[in-house]
N, C-alpha and C. Protein backbone atom coordinates (compact mmCIF):
# COMPACT_ATOMS: atom_id res chain seq x y z
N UNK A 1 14.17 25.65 52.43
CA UNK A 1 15.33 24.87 52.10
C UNK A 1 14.92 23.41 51.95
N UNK A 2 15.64 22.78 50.65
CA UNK A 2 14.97 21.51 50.55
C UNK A 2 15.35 20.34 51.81
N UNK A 3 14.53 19.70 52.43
CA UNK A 3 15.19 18.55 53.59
C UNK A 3 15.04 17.26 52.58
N UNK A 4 16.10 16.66 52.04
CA UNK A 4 16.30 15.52 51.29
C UNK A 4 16.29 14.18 52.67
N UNK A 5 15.09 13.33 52.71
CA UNK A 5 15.19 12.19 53.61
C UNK A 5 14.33 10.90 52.80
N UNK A 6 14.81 9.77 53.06
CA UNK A 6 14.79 8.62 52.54
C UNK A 6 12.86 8.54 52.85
N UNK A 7 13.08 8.47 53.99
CA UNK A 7 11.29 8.85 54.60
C UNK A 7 10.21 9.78 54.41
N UNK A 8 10.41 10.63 53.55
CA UNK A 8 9.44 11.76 53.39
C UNK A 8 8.54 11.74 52.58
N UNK A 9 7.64 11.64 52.93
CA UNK A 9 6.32 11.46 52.21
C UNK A 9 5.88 12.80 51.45
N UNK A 10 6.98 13.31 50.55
CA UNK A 10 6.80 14.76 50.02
C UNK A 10 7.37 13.63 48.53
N UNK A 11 6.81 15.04 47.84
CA UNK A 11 6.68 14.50 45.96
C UNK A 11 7.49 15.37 45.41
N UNK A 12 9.37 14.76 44.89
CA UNK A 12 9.98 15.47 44.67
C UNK A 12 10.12 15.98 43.10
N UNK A 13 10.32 16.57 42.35
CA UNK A 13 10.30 17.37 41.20
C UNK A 13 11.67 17.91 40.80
N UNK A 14 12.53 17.33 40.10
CA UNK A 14 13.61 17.44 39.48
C UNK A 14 13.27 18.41 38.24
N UNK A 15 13.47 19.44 37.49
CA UNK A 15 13.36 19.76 36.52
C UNK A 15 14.61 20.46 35.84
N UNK A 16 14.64 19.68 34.47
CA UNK A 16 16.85 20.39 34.45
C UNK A 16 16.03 21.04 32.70
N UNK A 17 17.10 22.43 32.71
CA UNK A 17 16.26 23.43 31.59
C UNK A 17 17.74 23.60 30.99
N UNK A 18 17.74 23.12 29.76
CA UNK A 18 19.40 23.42 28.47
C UNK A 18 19.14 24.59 27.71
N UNK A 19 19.91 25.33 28.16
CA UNK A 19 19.99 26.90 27.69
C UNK A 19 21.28 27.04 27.29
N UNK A 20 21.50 28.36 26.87
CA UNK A 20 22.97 29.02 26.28
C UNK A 20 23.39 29.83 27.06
N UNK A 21 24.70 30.10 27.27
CA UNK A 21 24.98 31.06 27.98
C UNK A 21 24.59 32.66 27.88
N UNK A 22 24.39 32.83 27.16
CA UNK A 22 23.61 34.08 26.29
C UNK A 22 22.30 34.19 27.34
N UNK A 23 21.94 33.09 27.26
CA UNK A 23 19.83 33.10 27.75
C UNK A 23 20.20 32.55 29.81
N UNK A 24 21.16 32.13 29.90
CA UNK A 24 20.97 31.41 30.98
C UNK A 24 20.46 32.46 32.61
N UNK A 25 21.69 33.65 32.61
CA UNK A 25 20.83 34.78 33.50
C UNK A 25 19.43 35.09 33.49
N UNK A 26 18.83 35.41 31.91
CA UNK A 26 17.34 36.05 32.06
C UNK A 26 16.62 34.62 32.41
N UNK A 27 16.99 33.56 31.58
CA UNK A 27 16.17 32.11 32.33
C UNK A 27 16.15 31.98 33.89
N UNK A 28 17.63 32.15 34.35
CA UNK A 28 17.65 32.63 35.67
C UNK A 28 16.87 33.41 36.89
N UNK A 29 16.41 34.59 35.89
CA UNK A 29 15.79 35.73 36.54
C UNK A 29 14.54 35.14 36.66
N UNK A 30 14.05 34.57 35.01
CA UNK A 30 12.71 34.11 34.72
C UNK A 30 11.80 33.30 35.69
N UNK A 31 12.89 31.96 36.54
CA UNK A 31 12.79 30.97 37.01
C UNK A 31 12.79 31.76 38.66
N UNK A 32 13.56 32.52 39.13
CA UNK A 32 13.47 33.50 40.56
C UNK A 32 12.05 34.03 40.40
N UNK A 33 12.08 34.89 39.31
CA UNK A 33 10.49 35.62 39.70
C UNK A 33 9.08 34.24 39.61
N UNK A 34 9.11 33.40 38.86
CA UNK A 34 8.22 32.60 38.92
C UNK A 34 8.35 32.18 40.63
N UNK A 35 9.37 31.84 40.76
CA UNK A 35 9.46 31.12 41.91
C UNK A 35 8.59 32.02 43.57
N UNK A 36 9.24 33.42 42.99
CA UNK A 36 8.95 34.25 44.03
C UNK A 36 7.42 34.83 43.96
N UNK A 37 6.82 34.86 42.81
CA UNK A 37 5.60 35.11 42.74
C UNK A 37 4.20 34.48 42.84
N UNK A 38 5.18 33.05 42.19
CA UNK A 38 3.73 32.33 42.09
C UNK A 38 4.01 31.36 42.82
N UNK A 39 4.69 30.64 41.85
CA UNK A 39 5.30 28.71 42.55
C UNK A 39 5.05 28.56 44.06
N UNK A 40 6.06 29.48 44.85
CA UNK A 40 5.83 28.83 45.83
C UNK A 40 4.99 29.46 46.81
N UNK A 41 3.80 29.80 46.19
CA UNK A 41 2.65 30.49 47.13
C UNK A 41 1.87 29.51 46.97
N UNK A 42 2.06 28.38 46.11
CA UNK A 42 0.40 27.83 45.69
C UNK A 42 0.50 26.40 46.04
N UNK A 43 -0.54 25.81 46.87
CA UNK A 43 -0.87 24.67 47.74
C UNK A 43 -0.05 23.70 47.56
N UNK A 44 1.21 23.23 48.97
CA UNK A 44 1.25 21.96 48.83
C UNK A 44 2.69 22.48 48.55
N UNK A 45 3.34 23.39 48.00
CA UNK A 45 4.59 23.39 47.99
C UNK A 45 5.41 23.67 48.81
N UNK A 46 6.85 23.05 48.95
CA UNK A 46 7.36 23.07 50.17
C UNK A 46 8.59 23.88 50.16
N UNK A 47 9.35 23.59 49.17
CA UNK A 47 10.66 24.02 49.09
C UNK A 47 11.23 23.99 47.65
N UNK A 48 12.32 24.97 47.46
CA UNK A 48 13.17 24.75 45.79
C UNK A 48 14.40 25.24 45.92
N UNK A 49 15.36 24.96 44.87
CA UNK A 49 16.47 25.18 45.06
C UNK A 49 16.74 25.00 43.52
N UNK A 50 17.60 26.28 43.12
CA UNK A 50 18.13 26.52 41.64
C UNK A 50 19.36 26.18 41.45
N UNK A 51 19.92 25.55 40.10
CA UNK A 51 21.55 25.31 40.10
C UNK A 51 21.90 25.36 39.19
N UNK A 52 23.09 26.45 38.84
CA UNK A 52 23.22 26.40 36.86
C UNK A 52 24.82 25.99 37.44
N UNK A 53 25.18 24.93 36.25
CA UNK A 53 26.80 24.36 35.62
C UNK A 53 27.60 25.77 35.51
N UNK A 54 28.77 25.24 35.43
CA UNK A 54 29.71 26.67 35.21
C UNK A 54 29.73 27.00 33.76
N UNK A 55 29.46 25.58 32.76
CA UNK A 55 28.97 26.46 31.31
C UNK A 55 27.84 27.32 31.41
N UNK A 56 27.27 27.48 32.32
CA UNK A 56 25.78 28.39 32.05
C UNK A 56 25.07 27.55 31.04
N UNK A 57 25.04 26.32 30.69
CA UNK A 57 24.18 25.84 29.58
C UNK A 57 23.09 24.92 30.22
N UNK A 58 23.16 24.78 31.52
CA UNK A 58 22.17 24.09 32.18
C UNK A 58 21.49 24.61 33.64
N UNK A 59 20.45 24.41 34.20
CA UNK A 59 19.81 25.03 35.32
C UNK A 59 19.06 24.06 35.35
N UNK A 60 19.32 23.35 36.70
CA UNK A 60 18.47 22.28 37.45
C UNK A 60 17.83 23.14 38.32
N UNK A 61 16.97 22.33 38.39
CA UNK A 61 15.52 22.86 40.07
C UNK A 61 15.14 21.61 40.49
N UNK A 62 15.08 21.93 41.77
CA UNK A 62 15.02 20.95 42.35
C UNK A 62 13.89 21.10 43.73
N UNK A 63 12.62 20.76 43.53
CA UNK A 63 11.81 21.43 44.11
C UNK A 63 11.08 19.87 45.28
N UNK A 64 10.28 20.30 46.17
CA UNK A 64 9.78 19.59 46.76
C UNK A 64 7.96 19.70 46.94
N UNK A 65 7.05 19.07 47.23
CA UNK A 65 5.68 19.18 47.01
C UNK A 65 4.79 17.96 48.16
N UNK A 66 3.96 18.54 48.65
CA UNK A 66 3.28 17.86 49.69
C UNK A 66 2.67 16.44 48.86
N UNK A 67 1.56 16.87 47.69
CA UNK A 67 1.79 15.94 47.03
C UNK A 67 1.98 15.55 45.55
N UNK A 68 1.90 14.79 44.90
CA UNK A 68 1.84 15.16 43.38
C UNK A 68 0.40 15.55 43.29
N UNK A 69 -0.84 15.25 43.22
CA UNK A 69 -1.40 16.32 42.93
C UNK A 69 -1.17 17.80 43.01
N UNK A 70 -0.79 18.41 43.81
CA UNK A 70 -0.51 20.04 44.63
C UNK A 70 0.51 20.48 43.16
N UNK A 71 1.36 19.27 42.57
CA UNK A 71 2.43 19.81 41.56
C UNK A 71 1.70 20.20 40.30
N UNK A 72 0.72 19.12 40.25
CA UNK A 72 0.16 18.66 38.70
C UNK A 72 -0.87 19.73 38.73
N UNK A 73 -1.53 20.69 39.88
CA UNK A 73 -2.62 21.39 40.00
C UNK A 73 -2.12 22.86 39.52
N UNK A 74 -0.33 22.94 40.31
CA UNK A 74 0.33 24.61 39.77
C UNK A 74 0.75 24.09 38.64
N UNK A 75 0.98 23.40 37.53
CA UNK A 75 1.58 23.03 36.18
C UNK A 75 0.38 23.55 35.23
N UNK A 76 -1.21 22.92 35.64
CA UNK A 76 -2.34 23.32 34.98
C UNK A 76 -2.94 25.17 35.18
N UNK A 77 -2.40 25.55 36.26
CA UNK A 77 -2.80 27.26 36.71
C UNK A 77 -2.55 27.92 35.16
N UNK A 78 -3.04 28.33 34.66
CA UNK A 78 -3.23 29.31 33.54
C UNK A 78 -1.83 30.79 33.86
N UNK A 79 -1.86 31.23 34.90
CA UNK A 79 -0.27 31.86 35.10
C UNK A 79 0.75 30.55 34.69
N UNK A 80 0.64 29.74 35.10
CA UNK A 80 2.52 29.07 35.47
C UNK A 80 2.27 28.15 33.79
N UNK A 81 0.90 27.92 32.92
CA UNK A 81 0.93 27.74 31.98
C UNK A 81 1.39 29.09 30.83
N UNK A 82 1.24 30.22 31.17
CA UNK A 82 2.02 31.36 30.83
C UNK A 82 3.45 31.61 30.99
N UNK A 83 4.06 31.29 32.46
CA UNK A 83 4.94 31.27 32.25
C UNK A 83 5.86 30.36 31.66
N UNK A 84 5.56 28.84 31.19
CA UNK A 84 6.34 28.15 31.07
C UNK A 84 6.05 28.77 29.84
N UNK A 85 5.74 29.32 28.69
CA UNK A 85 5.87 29.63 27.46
C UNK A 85 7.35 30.60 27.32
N UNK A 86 7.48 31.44 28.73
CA UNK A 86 8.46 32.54 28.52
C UNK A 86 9.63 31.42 28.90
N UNK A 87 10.00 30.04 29.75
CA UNK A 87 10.90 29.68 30.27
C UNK A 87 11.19 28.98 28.51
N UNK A 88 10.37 28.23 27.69
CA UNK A 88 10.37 27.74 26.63
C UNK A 88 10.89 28.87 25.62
N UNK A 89 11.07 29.88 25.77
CA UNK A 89 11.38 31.05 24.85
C UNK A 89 12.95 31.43 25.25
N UNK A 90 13.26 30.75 26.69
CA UNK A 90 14.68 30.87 26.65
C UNK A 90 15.93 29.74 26.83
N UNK A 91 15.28 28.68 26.54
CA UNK A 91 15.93 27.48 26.53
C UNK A 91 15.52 26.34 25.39
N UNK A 92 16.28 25.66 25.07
CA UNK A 92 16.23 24.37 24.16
C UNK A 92 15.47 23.17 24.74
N UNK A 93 15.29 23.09 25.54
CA UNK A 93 14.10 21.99 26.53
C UNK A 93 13.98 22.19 27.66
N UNK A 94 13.03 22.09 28.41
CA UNK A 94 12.89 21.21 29.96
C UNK A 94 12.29 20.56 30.30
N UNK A 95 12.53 19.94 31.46
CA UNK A 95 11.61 18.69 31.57
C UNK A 95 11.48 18.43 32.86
N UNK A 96 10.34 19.01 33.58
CA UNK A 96 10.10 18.07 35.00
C UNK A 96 10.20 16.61 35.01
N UNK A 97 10.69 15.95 35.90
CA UNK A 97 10.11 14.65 36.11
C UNK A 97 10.12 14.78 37.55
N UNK A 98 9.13 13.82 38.04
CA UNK A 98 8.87 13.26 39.42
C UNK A 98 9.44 12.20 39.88
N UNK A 99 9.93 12.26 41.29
CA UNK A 99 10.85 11.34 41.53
C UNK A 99 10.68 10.91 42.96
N UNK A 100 10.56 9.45 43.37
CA UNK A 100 10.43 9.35 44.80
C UNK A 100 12.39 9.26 45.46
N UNK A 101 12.56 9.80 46.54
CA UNK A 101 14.00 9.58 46.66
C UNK A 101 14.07 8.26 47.50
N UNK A 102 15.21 7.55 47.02
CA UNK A 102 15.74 6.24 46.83
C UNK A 102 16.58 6.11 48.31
N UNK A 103 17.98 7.17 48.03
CA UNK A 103 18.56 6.73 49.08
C UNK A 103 19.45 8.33 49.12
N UNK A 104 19.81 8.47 50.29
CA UNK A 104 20.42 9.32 51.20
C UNK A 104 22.02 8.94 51.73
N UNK A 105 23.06 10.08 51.46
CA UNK A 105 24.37 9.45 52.18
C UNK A 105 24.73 10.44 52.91
């Protein structure tokens, strides 16, 4: 479970994926099994959390990472470079960005 704190020396990873309602379940599924198979077995990762809009046209993740290297090392893995081809096959963009958190309420 993600722990969101002003202090945490963890490297957070926002990534929001624009899909159709049509694609948004199997993107869904796509994004669970990555998650459950690979993502979060491989060094340095801590935590994630999935969120689709009630249009089904969007799915945020919202992941956490010991450090940015540990992120930038599973992005280059030849699997999770495989899979992002299938997440790209069911959506109109995505886009990680990295983010230090600011502030907490």
């Amino acid at each position: 479970m993600p722990n969101i704190t002003i202090s945490s020396d963890l490297q957070t990873v926002v990534t929001t994926f624009e899909t159709s309602p049509g694609n948004c379940q199997d993107l869904l599924e796509a994004l669970e099994d990555a998650y459950g198979k690979f993502i979060s077995k491989q060094p340095g990762f801590v935590s994630a959390a999935l969120h689709v809009n009630d249009a089904q046209t969007r799915i945020a993740n919202y992941s956490q990472w010991r450090r940015r290297e540990d992120f930038l090392a599973m992005l280059r893995a030849p699997e999770m470079r495989a899979t992002n081809r299938t997440f790209n096959s069911l959506c109109r963009s995505f886009e990680p960005v990295l983010y230090e958190v600011a502030a907490v309420f």
